[in-house]
N, C-alpha and C. Protein backbone atom coordinates (compact mmCIF):
# COMPACT_ATOMS: atom_id res chain seq x y z
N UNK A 1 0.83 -1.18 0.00
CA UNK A 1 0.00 0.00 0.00
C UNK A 1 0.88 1.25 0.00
N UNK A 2 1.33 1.81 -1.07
CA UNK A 2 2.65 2.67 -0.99
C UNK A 2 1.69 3.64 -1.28
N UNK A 3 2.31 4.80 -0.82
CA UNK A 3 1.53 6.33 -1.26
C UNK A 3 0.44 6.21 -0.49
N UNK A 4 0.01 5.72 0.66
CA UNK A 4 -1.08 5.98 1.14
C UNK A 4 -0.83 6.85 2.60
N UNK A 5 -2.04 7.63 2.82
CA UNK A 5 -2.02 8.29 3.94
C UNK A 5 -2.97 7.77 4.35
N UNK A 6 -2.51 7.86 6.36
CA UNK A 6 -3.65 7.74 7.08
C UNK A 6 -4.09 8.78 7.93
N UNK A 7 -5.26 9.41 7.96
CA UNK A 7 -5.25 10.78 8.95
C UNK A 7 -6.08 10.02 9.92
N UNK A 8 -5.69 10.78 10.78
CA UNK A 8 -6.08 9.50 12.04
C UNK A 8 -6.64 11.68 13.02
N UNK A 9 -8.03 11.80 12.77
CA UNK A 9 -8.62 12.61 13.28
C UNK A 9 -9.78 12.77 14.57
N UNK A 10 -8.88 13.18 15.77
CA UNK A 10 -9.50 13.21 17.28
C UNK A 10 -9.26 12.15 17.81
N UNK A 11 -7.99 11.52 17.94
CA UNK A 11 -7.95 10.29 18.44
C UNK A 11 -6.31 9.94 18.56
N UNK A 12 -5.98 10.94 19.48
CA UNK A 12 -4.64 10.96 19.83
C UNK A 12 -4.11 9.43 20.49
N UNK A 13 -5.30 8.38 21.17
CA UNK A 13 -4.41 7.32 21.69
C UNK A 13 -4.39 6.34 20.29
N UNK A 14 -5.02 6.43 19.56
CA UNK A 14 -5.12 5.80 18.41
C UNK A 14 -3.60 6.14 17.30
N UNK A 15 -3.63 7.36 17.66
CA UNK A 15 -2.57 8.26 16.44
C UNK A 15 -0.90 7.44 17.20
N UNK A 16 -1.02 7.26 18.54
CA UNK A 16 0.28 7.18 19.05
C UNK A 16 0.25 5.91 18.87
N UNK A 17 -0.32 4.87 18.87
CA UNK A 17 -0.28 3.34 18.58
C UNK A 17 0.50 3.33 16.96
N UNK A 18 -0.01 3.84 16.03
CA UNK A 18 -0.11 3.80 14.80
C UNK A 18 1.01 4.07 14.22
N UNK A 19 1.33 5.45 15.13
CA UNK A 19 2.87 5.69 14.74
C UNK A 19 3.73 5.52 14.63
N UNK A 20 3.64 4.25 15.88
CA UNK A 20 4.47 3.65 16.57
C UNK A 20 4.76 2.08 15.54
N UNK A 21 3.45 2.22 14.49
CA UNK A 21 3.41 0.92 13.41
C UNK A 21 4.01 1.30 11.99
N UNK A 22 3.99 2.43 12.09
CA UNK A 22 4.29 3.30 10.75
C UNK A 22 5.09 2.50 9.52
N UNK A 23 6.13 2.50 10.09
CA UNK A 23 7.10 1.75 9.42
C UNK A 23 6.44 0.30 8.84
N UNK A 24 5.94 -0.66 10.05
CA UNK A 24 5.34 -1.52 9.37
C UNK A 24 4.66 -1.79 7.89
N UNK A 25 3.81 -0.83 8.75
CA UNK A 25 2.30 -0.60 8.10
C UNK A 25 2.61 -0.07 6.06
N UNK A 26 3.59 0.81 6.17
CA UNK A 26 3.80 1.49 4.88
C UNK A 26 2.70 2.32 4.83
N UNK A 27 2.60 3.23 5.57
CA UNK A 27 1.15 4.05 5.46
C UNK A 27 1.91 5.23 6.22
N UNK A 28 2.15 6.83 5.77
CA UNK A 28 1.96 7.70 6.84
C UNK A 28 1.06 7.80 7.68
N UNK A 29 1.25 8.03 8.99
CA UNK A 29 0.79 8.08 9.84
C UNK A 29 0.48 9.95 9.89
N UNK A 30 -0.82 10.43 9.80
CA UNK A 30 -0.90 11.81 10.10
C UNK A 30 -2.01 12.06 11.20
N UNK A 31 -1.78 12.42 12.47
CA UNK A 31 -2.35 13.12 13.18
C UNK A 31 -3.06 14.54 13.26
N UNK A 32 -4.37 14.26 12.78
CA UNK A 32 -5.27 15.54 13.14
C UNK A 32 -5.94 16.04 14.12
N UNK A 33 -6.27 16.69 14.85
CA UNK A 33 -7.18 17.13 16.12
C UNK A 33 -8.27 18.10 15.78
N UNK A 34 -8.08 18.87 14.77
CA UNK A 34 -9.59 19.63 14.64
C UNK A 34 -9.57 19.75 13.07
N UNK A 35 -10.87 20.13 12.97
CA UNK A 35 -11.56 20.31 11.31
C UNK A 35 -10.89 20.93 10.74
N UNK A 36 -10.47 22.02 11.01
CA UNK A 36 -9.97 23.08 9.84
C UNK A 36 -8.87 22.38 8.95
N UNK A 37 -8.05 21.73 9.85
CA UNK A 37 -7.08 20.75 9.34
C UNK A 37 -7.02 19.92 8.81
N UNK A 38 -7.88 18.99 9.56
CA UNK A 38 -8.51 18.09 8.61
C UNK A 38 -8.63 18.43 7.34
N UNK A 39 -9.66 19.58 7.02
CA UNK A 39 -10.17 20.03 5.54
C UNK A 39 -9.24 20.38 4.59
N UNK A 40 -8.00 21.18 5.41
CA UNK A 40 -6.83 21.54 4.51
C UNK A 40 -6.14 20.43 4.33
N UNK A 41 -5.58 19.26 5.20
CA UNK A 41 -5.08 18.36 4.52
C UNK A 41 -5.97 17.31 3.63
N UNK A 42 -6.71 17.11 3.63
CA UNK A 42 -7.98 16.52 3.00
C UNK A 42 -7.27 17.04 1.07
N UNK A 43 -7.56 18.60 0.82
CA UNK A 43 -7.27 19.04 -0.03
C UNK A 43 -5.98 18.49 -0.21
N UNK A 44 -4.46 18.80 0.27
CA UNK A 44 -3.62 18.75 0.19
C UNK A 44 -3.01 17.08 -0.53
N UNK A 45 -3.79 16.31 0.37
CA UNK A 45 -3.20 14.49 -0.06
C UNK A 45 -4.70 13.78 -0.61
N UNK A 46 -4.59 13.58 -1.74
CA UNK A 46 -5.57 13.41 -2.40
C UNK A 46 -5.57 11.92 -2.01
N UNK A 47 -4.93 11.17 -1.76
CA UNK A 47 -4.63 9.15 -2.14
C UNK A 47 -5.18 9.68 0.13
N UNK A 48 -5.81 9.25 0.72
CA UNK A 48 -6.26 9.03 2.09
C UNK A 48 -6.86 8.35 2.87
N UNK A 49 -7.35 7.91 3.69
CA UNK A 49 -8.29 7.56 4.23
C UNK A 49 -8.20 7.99 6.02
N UNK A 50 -9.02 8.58 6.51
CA UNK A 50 -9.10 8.95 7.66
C UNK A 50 -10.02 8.13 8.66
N UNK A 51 -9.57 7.79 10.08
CA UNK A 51 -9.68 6.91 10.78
C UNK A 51 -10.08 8.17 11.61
N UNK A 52 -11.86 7.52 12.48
CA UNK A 52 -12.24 8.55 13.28
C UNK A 52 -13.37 7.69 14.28
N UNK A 53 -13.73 8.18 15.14
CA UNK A 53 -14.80 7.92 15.86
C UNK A 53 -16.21 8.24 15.52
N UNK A 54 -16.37 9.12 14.69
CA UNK A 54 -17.72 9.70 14.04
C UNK A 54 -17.89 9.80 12.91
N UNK A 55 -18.74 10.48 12.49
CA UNK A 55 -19.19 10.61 10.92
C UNK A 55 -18.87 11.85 10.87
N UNK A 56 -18.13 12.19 9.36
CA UNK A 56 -17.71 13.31 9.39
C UNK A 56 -18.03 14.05 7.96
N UNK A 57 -18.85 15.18 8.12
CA UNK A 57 -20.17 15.81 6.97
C UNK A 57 -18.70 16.23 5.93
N UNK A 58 -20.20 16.08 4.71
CA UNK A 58 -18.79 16.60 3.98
C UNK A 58 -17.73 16.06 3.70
N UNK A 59 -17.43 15.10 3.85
CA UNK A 59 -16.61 14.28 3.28
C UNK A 59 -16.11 12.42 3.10
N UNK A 60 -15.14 12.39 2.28
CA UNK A 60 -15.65 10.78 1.75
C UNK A 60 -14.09 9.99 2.43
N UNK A 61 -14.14 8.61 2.06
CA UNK A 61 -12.86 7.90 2.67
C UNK A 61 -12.48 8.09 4.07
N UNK A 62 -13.36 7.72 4.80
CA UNK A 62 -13.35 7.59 6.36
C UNK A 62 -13.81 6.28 6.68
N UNK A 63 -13.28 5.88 7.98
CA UNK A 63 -13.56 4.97 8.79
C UNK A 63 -13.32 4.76 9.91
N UNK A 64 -15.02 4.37 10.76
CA UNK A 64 -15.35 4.66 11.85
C UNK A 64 -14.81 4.10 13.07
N UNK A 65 -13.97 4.09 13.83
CA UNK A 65 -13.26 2.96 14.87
C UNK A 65 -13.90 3.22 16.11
N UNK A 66 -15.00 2.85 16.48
CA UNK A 66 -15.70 3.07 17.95
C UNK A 66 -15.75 2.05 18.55
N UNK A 67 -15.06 0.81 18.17
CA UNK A 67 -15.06 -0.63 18.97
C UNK A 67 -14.04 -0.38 19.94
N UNK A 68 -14.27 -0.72 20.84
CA UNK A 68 -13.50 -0.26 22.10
C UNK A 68 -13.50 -1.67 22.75
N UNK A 69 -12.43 -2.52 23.41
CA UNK A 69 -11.30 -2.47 22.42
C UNK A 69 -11.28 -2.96 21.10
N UNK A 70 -10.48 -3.03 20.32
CA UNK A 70 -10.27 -3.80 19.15
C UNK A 70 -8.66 -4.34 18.98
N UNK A 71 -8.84 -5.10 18.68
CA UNK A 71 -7.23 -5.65 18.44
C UNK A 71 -6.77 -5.28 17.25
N UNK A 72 -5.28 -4.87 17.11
CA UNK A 72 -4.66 -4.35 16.02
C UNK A 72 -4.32 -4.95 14.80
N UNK A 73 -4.51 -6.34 14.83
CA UNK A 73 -4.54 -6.90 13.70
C UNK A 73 -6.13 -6.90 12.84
N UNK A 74 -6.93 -6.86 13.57
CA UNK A 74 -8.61 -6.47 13.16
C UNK A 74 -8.11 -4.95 12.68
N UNK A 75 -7.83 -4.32 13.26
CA UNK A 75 -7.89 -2.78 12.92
C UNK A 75 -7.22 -2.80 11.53
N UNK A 76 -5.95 -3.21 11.22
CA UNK A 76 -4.99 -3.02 10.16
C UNK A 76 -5.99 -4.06 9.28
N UNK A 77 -6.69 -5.25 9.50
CA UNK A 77 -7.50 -5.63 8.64
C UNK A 77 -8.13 -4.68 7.71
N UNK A 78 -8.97 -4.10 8.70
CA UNK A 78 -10.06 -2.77 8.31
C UNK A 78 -10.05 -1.60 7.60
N UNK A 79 -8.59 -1.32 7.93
CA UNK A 79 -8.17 -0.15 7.19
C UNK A 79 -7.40 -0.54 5.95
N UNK A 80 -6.97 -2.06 5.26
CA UNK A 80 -6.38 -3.01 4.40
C UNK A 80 -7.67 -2.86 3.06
N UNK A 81 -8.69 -3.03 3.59
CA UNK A 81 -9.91 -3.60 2.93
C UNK A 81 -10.48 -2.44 2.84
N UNK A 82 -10.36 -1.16 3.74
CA UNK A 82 -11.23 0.34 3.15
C UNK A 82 -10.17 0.62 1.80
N UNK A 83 -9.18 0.80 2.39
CA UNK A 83 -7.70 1.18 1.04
C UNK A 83 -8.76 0.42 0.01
N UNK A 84 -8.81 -1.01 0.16
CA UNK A 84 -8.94 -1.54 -1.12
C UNK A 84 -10.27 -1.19 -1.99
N UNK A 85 -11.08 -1.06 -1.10
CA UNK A 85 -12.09 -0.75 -1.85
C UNK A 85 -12.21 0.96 -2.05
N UNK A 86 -11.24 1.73 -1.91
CA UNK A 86 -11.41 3.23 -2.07
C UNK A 86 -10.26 3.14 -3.63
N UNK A 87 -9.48 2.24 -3.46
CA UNK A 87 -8.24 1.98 -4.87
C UNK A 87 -10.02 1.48 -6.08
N UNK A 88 -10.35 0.42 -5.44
CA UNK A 88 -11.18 -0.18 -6.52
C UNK A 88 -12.02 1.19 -7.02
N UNK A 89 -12.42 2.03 -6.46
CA UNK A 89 -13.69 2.87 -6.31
C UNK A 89 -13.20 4.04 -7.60
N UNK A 90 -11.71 4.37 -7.02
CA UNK A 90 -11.26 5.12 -7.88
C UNK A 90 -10.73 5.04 -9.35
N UNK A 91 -10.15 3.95 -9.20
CA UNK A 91 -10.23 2.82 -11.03
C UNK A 91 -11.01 2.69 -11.65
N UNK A 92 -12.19 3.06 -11.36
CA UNK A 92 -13.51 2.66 -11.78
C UNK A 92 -13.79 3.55 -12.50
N UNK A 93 -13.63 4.70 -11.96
CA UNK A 93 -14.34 5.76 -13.22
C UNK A 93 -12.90 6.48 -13.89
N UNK A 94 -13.86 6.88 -15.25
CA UNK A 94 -12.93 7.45 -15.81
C UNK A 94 -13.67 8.75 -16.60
N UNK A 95 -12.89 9.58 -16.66
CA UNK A 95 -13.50 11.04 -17.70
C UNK A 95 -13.18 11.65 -18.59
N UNK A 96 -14.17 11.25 -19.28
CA UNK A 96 -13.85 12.12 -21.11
C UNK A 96 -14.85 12.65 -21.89
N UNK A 97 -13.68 14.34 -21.64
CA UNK A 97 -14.50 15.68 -21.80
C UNK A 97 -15.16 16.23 -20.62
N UNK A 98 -16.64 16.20 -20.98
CA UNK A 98 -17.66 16.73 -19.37
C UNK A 98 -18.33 15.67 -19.15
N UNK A 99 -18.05 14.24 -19.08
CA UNK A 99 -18.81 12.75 -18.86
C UNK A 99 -17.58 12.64 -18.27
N UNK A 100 -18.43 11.71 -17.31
CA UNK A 100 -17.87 11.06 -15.94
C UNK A 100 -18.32 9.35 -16.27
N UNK A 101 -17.47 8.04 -16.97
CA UNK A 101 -17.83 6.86 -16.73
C UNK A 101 -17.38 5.86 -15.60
N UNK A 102 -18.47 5.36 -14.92
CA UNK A 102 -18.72 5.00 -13.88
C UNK A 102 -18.34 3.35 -14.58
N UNK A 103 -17.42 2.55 -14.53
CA UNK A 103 -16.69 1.17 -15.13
C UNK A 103 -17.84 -0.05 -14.11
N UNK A 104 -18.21 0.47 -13.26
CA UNK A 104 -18.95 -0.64 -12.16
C UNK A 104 -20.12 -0.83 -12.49
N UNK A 105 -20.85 0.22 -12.18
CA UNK A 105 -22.40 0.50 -12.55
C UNK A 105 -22.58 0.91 -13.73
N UNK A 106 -21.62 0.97 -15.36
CA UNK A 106 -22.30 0.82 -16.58
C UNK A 106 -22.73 2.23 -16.88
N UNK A 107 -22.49 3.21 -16.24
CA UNK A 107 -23.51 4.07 -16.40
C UNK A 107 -22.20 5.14 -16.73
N UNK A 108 -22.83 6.15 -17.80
CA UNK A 108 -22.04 7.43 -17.68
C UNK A 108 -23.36 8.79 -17.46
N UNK A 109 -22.03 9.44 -16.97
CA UNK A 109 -22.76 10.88 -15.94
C UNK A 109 -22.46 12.12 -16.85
N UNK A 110 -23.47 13.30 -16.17
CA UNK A 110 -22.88 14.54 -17.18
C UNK A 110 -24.18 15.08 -15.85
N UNK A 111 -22.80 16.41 -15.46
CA UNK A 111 -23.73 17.13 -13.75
C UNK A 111 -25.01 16.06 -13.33
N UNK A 112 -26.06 16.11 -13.67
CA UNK A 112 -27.07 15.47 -12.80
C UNK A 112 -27.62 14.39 -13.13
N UNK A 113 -27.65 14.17 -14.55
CA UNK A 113 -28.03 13.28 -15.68
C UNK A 113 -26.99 11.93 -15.40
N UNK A 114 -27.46 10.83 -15.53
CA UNK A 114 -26.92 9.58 -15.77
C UNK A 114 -27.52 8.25 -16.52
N UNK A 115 -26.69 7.90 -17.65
CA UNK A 115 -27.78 6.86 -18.54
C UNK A 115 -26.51 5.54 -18.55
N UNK A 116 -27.12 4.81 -18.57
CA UNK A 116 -27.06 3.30 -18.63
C UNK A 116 -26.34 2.97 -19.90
N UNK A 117 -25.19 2.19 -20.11
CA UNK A 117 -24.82 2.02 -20.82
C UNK A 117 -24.53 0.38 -21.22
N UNK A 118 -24.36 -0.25 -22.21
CA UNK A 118 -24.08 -1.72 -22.64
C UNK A 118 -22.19 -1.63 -22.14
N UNK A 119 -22.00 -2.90 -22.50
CA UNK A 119 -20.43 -3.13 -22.02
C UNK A 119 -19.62 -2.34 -23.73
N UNK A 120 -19.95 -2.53 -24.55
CA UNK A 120 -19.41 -2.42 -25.99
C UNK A 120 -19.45 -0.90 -26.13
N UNK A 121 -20.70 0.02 -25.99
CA UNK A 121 -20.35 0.94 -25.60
C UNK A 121 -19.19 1.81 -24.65
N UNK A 122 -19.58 1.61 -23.46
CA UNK A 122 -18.23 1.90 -22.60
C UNK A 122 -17.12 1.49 -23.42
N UNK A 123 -16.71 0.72 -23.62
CA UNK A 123 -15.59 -0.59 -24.02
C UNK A 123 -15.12 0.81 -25.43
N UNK A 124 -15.85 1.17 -26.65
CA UNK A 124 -16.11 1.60 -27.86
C UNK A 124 -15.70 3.06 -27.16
N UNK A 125 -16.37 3.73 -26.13
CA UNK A 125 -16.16 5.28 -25.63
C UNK A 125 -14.72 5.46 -25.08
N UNK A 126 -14.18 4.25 -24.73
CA UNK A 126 -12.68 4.08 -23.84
C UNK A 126 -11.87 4.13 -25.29
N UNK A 127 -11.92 3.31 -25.46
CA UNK A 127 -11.11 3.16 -26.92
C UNK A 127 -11.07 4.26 -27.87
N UNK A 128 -12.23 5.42 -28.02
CA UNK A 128 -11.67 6.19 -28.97
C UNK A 128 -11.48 7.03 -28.54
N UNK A 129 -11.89 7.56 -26.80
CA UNK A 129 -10.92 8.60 -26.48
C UNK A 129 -9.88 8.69 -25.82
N UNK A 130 -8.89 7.57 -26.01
CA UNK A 130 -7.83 7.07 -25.81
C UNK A 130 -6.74 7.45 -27.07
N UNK A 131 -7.74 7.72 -28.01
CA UNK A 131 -6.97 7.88 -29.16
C UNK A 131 -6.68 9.42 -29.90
N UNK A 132 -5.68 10.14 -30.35
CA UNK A 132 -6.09 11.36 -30.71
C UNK A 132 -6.60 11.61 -32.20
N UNK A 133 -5.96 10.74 -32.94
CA UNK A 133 -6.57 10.41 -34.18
C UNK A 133 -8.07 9.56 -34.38
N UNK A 134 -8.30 10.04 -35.56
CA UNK A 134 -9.75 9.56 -35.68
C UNK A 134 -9.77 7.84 -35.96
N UNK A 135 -10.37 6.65 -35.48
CA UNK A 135 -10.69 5.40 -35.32
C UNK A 135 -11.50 4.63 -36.54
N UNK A 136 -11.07 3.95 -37.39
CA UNK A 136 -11.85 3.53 -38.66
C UNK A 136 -12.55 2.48 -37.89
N UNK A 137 -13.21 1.85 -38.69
CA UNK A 137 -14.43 1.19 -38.30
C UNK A 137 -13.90 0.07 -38.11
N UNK A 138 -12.87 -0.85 -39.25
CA UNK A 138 -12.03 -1.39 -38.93
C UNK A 138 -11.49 -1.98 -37.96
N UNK A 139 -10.81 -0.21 -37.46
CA UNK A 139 -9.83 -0.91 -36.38
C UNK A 139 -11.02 -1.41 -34.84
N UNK A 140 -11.94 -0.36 -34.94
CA UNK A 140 -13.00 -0.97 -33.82
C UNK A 140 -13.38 -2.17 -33.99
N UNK A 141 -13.84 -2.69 -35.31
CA UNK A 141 -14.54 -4.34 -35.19
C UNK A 141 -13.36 -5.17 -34.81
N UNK A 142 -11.99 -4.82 -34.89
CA UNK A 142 -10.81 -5.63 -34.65
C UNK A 142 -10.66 -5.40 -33.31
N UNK A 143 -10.14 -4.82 -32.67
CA UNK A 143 -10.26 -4.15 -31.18
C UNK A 143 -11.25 -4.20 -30.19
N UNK A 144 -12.06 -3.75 -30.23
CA UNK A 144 -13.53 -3.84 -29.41
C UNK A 144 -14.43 -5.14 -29.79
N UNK A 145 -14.57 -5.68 -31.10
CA UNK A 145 -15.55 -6.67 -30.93
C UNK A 145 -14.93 -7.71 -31.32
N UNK A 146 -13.57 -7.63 -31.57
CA UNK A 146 -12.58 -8.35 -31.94
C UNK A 146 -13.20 -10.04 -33.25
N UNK A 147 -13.60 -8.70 -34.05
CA UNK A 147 -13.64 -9.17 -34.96
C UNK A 147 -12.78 -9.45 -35.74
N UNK A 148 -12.43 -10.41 -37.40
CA UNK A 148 -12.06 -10.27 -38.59
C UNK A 148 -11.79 -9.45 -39.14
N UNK A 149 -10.66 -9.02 -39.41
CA UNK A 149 -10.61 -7.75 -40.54
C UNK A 149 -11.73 -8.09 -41.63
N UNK A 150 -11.46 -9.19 -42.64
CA UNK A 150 -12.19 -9.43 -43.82
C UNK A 150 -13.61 -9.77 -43.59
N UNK A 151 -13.87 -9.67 -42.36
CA UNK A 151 -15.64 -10.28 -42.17
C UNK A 151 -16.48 -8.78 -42.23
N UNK A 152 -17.44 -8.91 -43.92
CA UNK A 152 -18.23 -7.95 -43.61
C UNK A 152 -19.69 -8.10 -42.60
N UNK A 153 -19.33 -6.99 -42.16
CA UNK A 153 -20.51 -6.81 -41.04
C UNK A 153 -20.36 -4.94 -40.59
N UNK A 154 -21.57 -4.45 -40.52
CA UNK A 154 -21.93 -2.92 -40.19
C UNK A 154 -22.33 -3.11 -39.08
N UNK A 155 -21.74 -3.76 -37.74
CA UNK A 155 -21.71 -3.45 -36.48
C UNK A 155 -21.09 -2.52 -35.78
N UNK A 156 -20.70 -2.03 -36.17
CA UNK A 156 -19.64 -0.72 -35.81
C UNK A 156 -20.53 0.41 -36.12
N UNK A 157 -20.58 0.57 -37.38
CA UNK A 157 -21.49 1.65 -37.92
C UNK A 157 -22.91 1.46 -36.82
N UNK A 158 -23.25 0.71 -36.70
CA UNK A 158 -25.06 0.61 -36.16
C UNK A 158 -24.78 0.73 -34.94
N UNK A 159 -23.89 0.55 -33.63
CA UNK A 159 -23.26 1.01 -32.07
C UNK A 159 -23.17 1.94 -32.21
N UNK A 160 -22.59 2.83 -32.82
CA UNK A 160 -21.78 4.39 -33.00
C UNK A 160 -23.31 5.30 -33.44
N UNK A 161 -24.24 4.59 -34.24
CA UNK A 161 -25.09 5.09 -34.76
C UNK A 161 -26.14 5.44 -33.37
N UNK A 162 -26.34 4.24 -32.76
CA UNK A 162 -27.21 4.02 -31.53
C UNK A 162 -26.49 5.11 -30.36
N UNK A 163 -25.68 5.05 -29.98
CA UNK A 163 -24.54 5.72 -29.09
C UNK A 163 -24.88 7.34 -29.31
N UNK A 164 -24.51 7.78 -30.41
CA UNK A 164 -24.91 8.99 -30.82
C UNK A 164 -26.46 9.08 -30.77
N UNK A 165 -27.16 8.66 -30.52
CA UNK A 165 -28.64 8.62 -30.81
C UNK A 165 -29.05 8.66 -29.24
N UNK A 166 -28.59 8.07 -28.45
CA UNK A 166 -28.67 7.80 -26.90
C UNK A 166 -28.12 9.36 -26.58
N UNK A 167 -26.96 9.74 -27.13
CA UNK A 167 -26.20 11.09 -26.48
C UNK A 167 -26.90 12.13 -26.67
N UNK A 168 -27.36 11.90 -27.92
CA UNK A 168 -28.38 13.09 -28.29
C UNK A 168 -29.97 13.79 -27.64
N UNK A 169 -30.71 11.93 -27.65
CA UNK A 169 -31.62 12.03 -26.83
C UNK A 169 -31.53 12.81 -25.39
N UNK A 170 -30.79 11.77 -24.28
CA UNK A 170 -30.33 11.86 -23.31
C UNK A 170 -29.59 13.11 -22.25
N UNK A 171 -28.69 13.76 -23.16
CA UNK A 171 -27.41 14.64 -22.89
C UNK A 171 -27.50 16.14 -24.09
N UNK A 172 -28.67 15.38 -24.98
CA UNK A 172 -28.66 16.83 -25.95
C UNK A 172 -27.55 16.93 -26.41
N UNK A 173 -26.32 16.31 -26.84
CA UNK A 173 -25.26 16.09 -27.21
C UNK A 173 -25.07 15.62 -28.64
N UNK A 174 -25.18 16.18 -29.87
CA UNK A 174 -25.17 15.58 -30.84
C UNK A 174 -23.45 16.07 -31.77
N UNK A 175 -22.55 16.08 -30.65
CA UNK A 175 -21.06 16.28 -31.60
C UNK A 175 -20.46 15.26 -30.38
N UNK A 176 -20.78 14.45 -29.46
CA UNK A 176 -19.40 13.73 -28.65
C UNK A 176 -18.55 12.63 -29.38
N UNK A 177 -19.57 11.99 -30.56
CA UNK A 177 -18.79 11.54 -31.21
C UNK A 177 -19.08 11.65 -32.77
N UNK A 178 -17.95 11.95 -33.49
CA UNK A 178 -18.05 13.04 -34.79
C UNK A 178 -17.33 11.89 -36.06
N UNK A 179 -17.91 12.25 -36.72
CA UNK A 179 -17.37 11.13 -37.78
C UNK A 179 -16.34 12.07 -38.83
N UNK A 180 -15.08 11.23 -39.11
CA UNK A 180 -13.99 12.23 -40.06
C UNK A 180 -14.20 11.59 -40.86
N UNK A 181 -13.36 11.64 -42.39
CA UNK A 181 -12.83 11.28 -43.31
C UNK A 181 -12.45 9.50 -43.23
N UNK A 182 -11.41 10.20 -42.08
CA UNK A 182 -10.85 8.18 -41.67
C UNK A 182 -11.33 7.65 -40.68
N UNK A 183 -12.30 8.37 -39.99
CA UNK A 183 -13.38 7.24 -38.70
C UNK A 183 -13.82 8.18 -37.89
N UNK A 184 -14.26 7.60 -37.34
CA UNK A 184 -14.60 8.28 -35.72
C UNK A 184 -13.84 8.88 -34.35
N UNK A 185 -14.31 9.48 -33.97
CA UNK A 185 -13.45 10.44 -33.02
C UNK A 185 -14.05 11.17 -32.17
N UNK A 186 -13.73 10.90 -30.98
CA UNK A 186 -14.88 11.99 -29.49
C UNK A 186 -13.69 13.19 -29.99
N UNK A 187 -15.41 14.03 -29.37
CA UNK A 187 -14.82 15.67 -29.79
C UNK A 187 -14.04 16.51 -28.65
């Protein structure tokens, strides 16, 4: 778990145990005592997770330690398995342009709006804005549906067609993905 911080906020007998694991653990150990700080380091170390006794408004990647006692191998469990699922959480989405895709739940976002997407889509939206050049149809049925070069079929054309038709409906979006000369291309 390299690059990870732990803010360990209002809970000085907790912070001095921890510190004392530091090295172990591969985790900074950061001691907070009040909000303001909290909030500024919050900003400051983006990769975190903060260890607290309460719920704390306003913000995400916390976990609650009110078991009194708990043993330290349970604890380092706990905080093993938040990491992991805050790493998974963040892999998950990805953004291109003013869409936010959500890799778990299928779905891509734009501010309040969110529509449902197939796997080939996503899969088709990753792939060409990964690319800066425009994407022939081609190289998608080879790549994404991992098709035949020589096998005719207008599956490419009829996804891209639907896709744009969904963006449009949906998002009022009728340029995210633009057709060139030599293929397709998010704008």
């Amino acid at each position: 778990m390299n690059n990870q911080n732990l803010l360990i906020y209002q809970y000085p007998y907790l912070s001095e145990i921890m510190c004392e694991l530091e090295d172990y653990l591969n985790l900074k150990i950061i001691e907070i005592s009040n909000q303001k700080n909290l909030l500024d380091q919050i900003k400051l170390i983006p990769n975190h997770l903060i260890l607290t006794k309460k719920q704390i408004p306003k913000t995400k990647n916390y976990l609650i330690i009110n078991d009194k006692p708990i043993k330290i191998s349970i604890l380092i469990e706990k905080i093993n398995i938040q990491l992991l699922k805050q790493k998974f959480n963040d892999q998950s989405e990805i953004i291109i342009n003013s869409y936010k895709i959500n890799l778990n739940s299928r779905e891509i976002f734009q501010a309040d709006k969110k529509l449902k997407l197939t796997e080939k889509e996503i899969q088709t939206l990753i792939y060409l804005s990964n690319s800066k050049k425009p994407i022939t149809s081609e190289e998608l049925q080879s790549k994404v549906w991992r098709y035949q070069k020589d096998l005719e079929t207008h599956t490419v054309e009829t996804h891209i067609y639907r896709l744009r038709k969904k963006f449009l409906n949906f998002f009022n979006d009728n340029n995210f993905i633009i057709s060139e000369k030599n293929g397709y291309k998010i704008k």
